[in-house]
Protein backbone atom coordinates (compact mmCIF):
# COMPACT_ATOMS: atom_id res chain seq x y z
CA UNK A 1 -42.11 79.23 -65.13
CA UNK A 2 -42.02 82.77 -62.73
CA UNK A 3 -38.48 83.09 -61.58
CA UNK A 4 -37.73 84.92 -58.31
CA UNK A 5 -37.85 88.49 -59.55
CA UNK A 6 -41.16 88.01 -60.35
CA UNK A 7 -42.24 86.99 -57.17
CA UNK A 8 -40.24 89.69 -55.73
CA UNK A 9 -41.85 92.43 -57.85
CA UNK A 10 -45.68 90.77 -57.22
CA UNK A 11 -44.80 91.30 -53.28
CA UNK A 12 -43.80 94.88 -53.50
CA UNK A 13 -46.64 95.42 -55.83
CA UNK A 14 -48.89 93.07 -53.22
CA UNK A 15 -47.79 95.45 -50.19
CA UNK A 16 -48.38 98.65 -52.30
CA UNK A 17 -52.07 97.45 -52.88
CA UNK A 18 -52.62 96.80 -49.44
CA UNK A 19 -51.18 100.33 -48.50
CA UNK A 20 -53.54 101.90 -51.35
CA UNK A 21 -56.61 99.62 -49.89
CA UNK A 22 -55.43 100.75 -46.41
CA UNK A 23 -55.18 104.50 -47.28
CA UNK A 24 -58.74 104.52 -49.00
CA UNK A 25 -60.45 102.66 -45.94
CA UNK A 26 -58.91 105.64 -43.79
CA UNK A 27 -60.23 108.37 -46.34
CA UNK A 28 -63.57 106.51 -45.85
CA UNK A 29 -63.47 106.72 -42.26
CA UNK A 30 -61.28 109.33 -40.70
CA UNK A 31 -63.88 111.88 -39.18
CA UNK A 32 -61.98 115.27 -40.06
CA UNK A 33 -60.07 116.91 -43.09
CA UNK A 34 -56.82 116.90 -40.54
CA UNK A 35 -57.05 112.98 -40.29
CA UNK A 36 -58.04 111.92 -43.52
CA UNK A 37 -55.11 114.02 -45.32
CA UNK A 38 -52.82 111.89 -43.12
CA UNK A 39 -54.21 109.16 -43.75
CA UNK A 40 -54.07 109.71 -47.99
CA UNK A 41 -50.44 111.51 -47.25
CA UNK A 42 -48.94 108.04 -45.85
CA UNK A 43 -49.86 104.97 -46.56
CA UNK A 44 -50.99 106.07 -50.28
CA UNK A 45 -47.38 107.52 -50.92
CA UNK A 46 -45.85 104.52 -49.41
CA UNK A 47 -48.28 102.24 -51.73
CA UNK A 48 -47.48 104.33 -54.50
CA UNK A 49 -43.87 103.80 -53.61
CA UNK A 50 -44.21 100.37 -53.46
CA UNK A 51 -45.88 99.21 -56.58
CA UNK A 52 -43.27 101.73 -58.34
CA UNK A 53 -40.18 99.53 -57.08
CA UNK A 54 -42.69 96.11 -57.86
CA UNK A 55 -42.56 97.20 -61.35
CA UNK A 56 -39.15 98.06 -61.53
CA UNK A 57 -37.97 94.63 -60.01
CA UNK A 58 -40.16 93.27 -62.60
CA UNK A 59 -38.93 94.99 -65.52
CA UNK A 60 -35.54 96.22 -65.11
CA UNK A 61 -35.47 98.77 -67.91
CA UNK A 62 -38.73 100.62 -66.46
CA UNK A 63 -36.44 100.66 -62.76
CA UNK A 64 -34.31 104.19 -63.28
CA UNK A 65 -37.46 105.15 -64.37
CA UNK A 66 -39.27 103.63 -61.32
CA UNK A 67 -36.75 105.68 -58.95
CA UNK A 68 -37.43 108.93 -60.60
CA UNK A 69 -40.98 108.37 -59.70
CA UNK A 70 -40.30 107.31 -55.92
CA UNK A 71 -37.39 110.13 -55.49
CA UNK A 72 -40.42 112.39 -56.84
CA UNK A 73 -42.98 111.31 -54.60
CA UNK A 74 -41.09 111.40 -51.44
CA UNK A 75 -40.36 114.75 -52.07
CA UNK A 76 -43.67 116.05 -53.67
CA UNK A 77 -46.15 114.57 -51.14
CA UNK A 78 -45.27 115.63 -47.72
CA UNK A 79 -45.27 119.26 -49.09
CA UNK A 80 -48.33 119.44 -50.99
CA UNK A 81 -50.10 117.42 -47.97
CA UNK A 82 -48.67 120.47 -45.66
CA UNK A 83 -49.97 123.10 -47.90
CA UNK A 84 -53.33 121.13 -48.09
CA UNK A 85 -53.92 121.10 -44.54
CA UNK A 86 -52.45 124.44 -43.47
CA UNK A 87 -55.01 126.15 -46.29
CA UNK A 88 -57.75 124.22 -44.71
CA UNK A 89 -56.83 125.33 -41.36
CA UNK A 90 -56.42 128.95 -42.15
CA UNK A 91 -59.33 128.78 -43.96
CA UNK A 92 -61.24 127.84 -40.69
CA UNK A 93 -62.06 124.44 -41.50
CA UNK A 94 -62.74 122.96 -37.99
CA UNK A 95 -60.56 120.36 -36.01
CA UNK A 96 -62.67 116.86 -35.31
CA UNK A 97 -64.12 117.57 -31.89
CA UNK A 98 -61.99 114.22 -30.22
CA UNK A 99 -59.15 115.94 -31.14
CA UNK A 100 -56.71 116.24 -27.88
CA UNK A 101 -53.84 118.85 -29.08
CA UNK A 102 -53.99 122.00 -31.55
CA UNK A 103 -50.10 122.94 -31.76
CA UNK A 104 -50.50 124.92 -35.05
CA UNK A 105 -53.06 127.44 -33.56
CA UNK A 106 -51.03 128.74 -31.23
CA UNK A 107 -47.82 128.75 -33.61
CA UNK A 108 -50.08 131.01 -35.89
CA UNK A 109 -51.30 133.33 -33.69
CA UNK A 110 -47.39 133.70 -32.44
CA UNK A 111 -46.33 134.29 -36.38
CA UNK A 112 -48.92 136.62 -36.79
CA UNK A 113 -48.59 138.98 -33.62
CA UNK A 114 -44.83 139.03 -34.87
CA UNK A 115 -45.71 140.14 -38.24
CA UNK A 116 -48.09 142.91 -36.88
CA UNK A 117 -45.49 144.62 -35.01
CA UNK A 118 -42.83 144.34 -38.38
């Protein structure tokens, strides 16, 4: 018989699938580099986050280790997904052309006309 932690771990491990499914349809068919790193950035990290706590509801020894992994990807992701997509913009890589608003540009070309004059 499946007793209710179970279930409770197959529904945060349900939810982190449909995150992952949701996060690869995006990657599929975001038009731009810009877009699709969001896409991968969020709802991938909160899948991975999610089938993380599933297993450690299931198994209860594996759930400090289950935290680690969750404390590590909330902290790893949104930086490396920054450094990703601020590379690919200073290495010219083009905004999608239905883009509506380019705040980094000008935030760039501010930084860098104050580390001319320094």
């Amino acid at each position: 018989m499946i007793d209710i932690q179970t279930i409770i771990g197959m529904v945060f491990i349900s939810i982190g699938l449909l995150f992952q499914l949701l996060g690869a349809f995006g990657l599929v068919r975001l038009p731009d580099v810009y877009n699709r790193l969001q896409a991968a950035t969020k709802s991938i990290t909160m899948g991975a986050i999610s089938i993380a706590i599933g297993v450690g509801v299931i198994d209860l020894s594996l759930l400090p280790k289950a935290l680690l992994v969750v404390i590590f990807l909330m902290l790893t992701n949104p930086l490396s997904s920054h450094a990703i997509a601020r590379a690919a913009y200073n290495s010219g890589v083009p905004l999608w052309k239905g883009s509506v608003v380019d705040r980094y540009g000008p935030a760039l070309k501010k930084l860098q006309k104050r580390r001319g004059r320094s």
